[in-house]
C-alpha atoms as a PDB file:
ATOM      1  CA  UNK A   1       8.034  -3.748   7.275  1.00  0.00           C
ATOM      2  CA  UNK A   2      11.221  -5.241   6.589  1.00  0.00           C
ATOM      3  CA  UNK A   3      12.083  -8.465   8.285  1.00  0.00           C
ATOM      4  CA  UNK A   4      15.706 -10.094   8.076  1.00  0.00           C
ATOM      5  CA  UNK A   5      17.967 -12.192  10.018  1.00  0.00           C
ATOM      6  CA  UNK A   6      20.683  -9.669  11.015  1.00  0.00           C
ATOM      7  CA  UNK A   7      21.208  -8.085  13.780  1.00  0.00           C
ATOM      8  CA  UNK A   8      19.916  -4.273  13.270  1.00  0.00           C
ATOM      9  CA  UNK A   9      22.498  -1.952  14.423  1.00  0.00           C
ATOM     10  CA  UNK A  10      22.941   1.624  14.108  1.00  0.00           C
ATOM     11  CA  UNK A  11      26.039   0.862  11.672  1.00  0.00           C
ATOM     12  CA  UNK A  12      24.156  -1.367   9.665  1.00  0.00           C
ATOM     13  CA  UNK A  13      20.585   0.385   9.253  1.00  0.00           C
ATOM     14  CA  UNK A  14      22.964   3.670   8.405  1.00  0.00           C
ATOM     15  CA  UNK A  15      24.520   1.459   5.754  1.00  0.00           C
ATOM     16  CA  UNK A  16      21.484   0.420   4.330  1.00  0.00           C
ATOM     17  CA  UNK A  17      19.906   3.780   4.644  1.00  0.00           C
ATOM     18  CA  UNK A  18      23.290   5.166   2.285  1.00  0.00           C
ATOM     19  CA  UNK A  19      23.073   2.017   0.001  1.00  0.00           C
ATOM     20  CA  UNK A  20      18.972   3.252  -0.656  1.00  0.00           C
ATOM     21  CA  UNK A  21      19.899   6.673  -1.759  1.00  0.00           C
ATOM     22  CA  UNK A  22      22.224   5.865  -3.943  1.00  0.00           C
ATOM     23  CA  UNK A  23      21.024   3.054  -5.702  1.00  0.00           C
ATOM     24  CA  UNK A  24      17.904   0.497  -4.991  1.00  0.00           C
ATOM     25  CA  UNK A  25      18.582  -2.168  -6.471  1.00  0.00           C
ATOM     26  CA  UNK A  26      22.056  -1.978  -4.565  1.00  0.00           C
ATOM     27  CA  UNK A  27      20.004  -1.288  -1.510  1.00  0.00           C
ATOM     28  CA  UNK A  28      18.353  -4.765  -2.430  1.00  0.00           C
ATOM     29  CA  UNK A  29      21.331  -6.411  -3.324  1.00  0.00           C
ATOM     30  CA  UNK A  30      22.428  -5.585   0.280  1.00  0.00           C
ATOM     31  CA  UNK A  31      19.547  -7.039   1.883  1.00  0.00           C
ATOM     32  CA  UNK A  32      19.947 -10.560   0.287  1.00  0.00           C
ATOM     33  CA  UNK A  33      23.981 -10.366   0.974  1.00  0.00           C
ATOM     34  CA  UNK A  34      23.023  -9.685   4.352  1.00  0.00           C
ATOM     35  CA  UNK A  35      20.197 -12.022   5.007  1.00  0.00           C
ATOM     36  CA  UNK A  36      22.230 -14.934   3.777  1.00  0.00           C
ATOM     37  CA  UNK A  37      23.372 -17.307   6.370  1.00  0.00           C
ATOM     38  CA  UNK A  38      26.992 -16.895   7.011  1.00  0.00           C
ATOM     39  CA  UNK A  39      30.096 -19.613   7.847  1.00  0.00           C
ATOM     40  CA  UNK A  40      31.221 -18.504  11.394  1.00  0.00           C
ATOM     41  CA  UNK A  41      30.346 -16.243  13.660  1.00  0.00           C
ATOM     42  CA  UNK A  42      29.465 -12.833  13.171  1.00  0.00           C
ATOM     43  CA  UNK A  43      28.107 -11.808  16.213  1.00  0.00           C
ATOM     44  CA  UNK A  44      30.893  -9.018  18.222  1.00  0.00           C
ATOM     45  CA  UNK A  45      30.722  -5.774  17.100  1.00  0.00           C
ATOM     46  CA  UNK A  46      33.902  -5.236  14.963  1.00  0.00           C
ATOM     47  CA  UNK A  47      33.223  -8.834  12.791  1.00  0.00           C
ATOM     48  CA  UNK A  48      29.101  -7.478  12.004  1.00  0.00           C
ATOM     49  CA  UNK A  49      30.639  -4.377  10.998  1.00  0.00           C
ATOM     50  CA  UNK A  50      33.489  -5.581   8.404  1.00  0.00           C
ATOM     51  CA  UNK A  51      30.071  -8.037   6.924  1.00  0.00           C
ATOM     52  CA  UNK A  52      27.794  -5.338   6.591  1.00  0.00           C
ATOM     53  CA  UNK A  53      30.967  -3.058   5.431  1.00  0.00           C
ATOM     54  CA  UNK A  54      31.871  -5.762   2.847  1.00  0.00           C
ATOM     55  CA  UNK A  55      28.230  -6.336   1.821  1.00  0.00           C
ATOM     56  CA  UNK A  56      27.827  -3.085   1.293  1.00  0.00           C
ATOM     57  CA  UNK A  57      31.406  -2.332  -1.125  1.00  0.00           C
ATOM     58  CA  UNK A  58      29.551  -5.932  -3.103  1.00  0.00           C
ATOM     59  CA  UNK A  59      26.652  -4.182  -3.216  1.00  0.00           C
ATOM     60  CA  UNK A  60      27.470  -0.628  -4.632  1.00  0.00           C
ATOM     61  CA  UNK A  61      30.355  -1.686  -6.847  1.00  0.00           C
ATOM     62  CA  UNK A  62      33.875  -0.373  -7.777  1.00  0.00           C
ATOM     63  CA  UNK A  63      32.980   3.144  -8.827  1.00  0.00           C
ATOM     64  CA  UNK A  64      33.949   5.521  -5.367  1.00  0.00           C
ATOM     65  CA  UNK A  65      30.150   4.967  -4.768  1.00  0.00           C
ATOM     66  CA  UNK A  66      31.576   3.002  -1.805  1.00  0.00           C
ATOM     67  CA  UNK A  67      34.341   4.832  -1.086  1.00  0.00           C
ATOM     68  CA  UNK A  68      31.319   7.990  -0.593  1.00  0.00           C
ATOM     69  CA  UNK A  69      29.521   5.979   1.581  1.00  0.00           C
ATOM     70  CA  UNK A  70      32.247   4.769   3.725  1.00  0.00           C
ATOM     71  CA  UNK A  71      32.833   8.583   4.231  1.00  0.00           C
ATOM     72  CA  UNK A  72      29.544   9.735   4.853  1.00  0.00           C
ATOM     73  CA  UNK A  73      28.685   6.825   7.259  1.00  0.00           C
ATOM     74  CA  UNK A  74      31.903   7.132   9.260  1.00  0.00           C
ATOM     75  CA  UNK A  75      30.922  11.064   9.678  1.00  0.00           C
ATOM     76  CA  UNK A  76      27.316   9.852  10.865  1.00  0.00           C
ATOM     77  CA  UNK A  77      25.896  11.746   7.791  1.00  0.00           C
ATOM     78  CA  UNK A  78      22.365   8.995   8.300  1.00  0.00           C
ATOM     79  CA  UNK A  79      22.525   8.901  11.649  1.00  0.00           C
ATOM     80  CA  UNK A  80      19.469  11.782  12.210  1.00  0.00           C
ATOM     81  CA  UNK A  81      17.506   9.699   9.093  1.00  0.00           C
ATOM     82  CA  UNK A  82      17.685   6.723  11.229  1.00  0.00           C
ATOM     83  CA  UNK A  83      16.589   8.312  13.961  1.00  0.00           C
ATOM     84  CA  UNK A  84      13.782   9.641  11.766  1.00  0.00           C
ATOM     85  CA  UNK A  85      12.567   6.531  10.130  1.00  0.00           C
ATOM     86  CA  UNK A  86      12.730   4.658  13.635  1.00  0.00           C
ATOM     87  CA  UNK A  87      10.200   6.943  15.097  1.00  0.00           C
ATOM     88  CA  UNK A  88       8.026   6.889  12.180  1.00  0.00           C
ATOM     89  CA  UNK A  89       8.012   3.277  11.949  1.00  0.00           C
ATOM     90  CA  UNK A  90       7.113   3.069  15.831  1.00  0.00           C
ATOM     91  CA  UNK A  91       4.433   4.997  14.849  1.00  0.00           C
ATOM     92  CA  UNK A  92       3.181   3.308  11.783  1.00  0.00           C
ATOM     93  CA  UNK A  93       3.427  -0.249  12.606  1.00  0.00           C
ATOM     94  CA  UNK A  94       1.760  -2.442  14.653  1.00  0.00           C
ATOM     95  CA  UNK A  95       4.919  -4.939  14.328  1.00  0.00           C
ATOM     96  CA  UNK A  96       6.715  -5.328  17.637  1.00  0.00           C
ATOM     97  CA  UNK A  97       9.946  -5.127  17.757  1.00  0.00           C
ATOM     98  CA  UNK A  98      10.397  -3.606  14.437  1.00  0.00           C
ATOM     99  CA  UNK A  99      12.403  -0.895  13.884  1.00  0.00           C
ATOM    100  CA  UNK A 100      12.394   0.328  10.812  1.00  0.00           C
ATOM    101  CA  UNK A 101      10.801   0.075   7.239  1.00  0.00           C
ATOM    102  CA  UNK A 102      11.658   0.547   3.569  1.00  0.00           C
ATOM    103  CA  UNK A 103      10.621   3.103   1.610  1.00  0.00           C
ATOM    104  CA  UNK A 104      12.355   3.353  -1.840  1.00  0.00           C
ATOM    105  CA  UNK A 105      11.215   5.892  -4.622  1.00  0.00           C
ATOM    106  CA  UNK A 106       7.660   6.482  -2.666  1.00  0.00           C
ATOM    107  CA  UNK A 107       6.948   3.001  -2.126  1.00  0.00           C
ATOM    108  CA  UNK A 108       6.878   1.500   1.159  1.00  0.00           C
END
């Protein structure tokens, strides 16, 4: 199980879901951006959105990979995934409150 410090919304988790299949050690790179504390307050919708969005473009680079994702995530392309790996994780941990784990090239 993965714990971190942000707040888990759909738009993040999705983002993080797009970063994994595209690259992990982005998708890795995006968990430490994300995890690390942050000047100011991040806390309504639209301002957590723009840090995960910007942590993301950090994390993937300058090569359209971003650009993709921003596509794919703003058509809801991980959205069933999510809703996948939620319901597996319910099942497979014993973690309350957790809502989702990481499983990267058949490791979990």
């Amino acid at each position: 199980a993965l714990r971190a410090g942000w707040r888990a919304t759909s738009f993040a988790l999705e983002t993080l879901v797009g970063v994994a299949d595209v690259d992990g050690a982005a998708f890795w790179t995006l968990v430490a951006d994300l995890d690390a504390p942050i000047d100011g307050d991040a806390s309504d919708d639209a301002t957590c959105e723009a840090r995960v969005d910007e942590a993301g473009r950090r994390a993937l680079g300058d090569d359209g990979r971003a650009r993709a994702l921003g596509l794919a995530r703003g058509a809801r392309a991980y959205s069933p995934r999510l809703a996948s790996f939620r319901t597996m994780a319910a099942a497979l941990s014993d973690a309350s409150g957790g809502c989702c784990r990481v499983e990267l090239g058949g490791a979990v």
